[in-house]
Protein backbone atom coordinates (compact mmCIF):
# COMPACT_ATOMS: atom_id res chain seq x y z
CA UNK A 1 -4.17 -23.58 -0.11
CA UNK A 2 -5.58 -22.83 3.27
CA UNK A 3 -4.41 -19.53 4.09
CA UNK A 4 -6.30 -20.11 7.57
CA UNK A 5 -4.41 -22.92 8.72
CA UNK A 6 -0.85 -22.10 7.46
CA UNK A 7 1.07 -19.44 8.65
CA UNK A 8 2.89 -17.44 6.01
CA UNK A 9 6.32 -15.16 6.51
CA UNK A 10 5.98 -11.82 4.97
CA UNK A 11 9.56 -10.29 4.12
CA UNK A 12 8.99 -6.89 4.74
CA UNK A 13 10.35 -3.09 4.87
CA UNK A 14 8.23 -1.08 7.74
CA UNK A 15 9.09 2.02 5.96
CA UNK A 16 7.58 0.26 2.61
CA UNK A 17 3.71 1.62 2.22
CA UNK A 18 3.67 -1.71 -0.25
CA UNK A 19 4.54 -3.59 2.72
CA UNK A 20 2.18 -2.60 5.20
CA UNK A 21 -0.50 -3.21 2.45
CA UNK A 22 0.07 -6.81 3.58
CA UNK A 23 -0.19 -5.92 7.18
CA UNK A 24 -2.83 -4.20 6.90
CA UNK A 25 -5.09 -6.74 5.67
CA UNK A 26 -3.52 -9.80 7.42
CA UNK A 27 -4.63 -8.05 10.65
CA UNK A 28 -7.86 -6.90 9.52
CA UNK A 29 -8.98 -10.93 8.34
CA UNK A 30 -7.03 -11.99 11.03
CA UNK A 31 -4.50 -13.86 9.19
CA UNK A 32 -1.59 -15.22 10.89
CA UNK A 33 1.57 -14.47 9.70
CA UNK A 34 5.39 -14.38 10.66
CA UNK A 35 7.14 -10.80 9.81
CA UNK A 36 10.99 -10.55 8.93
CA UNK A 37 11.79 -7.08 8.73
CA UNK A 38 13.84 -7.01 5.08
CA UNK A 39 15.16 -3.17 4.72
CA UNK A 40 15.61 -1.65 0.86
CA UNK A 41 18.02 1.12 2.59
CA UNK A 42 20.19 -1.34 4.22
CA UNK A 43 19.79 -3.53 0.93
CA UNK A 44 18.68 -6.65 2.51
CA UNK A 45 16.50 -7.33 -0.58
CA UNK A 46 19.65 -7.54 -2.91
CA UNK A 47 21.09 -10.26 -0.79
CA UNK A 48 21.63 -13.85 -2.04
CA UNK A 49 19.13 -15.43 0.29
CA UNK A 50 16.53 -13.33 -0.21
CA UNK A 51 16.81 -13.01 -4.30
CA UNK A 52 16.88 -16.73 -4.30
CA UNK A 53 13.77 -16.23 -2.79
CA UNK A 54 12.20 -13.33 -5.40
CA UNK A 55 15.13 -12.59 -8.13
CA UNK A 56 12.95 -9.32 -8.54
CA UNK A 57 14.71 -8.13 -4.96
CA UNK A 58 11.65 -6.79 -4.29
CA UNK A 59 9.45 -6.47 -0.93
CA UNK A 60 6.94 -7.09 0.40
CA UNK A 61 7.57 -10.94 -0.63
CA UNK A 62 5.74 -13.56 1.37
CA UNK A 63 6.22 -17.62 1.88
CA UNK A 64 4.22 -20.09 2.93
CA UNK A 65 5.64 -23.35 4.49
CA UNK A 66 4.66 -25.66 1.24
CA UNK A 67 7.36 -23.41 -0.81
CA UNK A 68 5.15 -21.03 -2.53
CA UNK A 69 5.95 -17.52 -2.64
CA UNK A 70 4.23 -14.61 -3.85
CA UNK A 71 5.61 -11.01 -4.53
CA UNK A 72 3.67 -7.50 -5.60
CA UNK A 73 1.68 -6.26 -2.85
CA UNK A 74 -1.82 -5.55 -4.78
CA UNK A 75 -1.30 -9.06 -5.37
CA UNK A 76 -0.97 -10.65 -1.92
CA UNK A 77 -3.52 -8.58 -1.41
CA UNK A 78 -5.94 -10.52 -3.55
CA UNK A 79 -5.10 -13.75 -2.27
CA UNK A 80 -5.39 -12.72 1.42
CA UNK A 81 -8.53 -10.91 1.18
CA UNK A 82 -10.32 -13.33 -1.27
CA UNK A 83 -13.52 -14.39 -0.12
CA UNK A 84 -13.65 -11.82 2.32
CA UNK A 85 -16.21 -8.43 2.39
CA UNK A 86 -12.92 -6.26 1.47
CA UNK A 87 -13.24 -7.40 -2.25
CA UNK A 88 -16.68 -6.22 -3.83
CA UNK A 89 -19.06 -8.97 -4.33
CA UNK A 90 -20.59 -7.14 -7.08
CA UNK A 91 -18.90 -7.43 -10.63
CA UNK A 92 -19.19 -3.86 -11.42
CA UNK A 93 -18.10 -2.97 -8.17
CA UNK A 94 -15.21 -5.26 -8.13
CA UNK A 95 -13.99 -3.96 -11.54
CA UNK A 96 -13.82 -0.65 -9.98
CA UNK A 97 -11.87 -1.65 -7.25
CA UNK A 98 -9.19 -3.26 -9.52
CA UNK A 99 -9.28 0.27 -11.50
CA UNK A 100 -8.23 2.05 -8.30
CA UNK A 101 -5.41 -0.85 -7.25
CA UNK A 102 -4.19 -0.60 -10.87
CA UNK A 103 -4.05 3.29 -10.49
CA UNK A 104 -2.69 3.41 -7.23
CA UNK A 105 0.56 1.48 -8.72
CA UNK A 106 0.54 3.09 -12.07
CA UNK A 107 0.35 6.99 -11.02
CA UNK A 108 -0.20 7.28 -7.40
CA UNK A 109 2.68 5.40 -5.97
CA UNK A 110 5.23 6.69 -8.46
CA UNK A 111 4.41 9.95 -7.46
CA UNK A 112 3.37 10.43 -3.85
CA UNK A 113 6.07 7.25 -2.59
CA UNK A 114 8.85 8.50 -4.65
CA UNK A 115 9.10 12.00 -3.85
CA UNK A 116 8.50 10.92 0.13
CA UNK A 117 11.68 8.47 -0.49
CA UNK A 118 13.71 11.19 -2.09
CA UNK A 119 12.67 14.00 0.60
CA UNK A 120 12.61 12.03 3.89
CA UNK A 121 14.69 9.01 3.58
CA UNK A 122 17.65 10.23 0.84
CA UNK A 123 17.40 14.00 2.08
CA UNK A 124 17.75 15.50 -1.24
CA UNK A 125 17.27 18.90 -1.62
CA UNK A 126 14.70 20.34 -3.42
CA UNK A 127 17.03 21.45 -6.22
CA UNK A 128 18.17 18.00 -6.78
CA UNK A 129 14.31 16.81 -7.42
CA UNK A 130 12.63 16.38 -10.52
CA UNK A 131 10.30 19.99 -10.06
CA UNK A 132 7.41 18.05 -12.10
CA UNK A 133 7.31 15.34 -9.70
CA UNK A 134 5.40 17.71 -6.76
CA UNK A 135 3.14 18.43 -9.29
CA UNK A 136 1.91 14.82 -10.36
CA UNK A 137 1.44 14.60 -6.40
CA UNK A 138 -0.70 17.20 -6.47
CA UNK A 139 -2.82 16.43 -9.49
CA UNK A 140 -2.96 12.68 -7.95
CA UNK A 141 -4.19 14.32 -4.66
CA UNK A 142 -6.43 16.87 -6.09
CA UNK A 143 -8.05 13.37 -8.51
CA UNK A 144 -8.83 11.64 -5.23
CA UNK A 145 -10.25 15.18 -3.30
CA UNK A 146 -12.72 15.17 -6.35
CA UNK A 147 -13.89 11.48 -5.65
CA UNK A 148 -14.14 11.64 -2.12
CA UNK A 149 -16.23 15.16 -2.09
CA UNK A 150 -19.16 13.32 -2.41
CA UNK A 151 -18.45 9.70 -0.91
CA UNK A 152 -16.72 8.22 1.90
CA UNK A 153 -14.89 5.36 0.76
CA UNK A 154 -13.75 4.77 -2.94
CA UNK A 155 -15.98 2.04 -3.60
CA UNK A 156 -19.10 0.63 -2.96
CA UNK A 157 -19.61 3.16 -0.17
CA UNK A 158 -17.34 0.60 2.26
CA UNK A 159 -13.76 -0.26 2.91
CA UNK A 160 -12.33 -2.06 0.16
CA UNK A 161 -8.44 -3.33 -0.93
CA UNK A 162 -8.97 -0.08 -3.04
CA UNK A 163 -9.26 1.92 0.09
CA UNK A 164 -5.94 -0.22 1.93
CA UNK A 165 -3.59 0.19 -1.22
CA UNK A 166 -4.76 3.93 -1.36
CA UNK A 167 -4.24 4.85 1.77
CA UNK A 168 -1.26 2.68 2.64
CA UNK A 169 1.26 6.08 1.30
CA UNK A 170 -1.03 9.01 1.26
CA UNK A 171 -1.00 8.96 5.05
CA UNK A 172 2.60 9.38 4.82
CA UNK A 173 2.49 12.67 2.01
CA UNK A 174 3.71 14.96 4.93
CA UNK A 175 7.08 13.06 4.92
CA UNK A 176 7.17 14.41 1.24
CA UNK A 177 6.27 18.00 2.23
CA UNK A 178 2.48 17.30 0.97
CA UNK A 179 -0.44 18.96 2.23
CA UNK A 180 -3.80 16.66 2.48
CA UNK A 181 -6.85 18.50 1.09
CA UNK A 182 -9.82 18.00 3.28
CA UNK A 183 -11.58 15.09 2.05
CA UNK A 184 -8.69 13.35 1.25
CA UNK A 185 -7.34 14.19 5.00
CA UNK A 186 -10.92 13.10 6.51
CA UNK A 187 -10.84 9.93 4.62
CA UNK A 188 -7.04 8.53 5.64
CA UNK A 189 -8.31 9.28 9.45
CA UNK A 190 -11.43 7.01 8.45
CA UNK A 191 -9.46 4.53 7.25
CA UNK A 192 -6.76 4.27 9.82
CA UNK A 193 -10.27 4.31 11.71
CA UNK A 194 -11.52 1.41 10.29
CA UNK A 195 -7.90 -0.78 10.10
CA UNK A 196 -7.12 0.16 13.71
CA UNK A 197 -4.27 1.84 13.00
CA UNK A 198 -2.36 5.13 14.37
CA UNK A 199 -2.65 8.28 13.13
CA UNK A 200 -0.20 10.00 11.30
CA UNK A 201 -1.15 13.21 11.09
């Protein structure tokens, strides 16, 4: 599949960090793409059309025009960026880049995206939130201070998918009450550098 030559629909929440993943890189390569804004709070995704679509009811979901669809944004990320000098070239390299996507989804997301959702968008208080979930944010922030203290991208020394999927919530943490430690802050301003992209904070 030509992903030059056929323009794909991404069904997407703006407020999603896992949907602007997709963004992200579609811009960067210069991919062309159609956006339908899909929102989780208004529960778009649970609707019949679009769970025909991905049963999962989950976004960011994209379609191209010969009837495939993909869903999981590390994913889509693959097949966008393959090819392209955002996925290592060396194995090693590479390896380590999958490490950090699979980490990002396994420990970082669960921590840093949840508590934002349940602080900024549900407005719980903080009584009604798990108390050890502000500490996995910190130990996940505090893990990627250490690795950036003596580089400036996570891999390879150069933007990566690891840096995109990283980056794509941490620049949000201050919607979950989070305070960036200095590397960690210096690095999301590099990357929204390097993406073209507005700063947050």
């Amino acid at each position: 599949m030509s992903l030059d030559n056929a323009a794909m629909t991404v069904y997407g929440d703006s407020i999603s960090g896992n949907c602007l993943k997709v963004k992200f890189v579609a811009d960067r390569l210069g991919i062309p793409y159609d956006w339908v804004e899909t929102s989780v709070l208004a529960k778009e995704t649970r609707a019949p059309q679009f769970l025909a679509l991905n049963p999962a009811g989950q976004v960011p979901t994209v379609a191209w025009p010969d009837g495939r669809v993909l869903a999981q944004s590390n994913a889509i990320m693959l097949l966008l960026a393959e090819g392209s000098d955002l996925i290592p070239s060396d194995p090693f390299d590479r390896a380590l880049m999958f490490q950090w996507l699979f980490w990002e989804q396994y420990s970082h997301e669960t921590a840093i995206a949840v508590l934002r959702f349940r602080k900024h968008y549900l407005k719980l208080p903080d009584h009604e939130i798990d108390p050890a979930l502000p500490a996995r944010c910190d130990a996940v922030l505090g893990l990627m201070e250490g690795h950036l203290a003596t580089r400036q991208y996570f891999v390879a020394e150069k933007l990566s998918l690891a840096d995109i999927a990283l980056v794509a919530y941490t620049r949000f943490a201050h919607q979950a009450g989070l305070l960036l430690p200095t590397h960690v802050a210096a690095w999301v301003r590099r990357i929204e550098d390097d993406l073209q992209i507005e700063h947050l904070n």
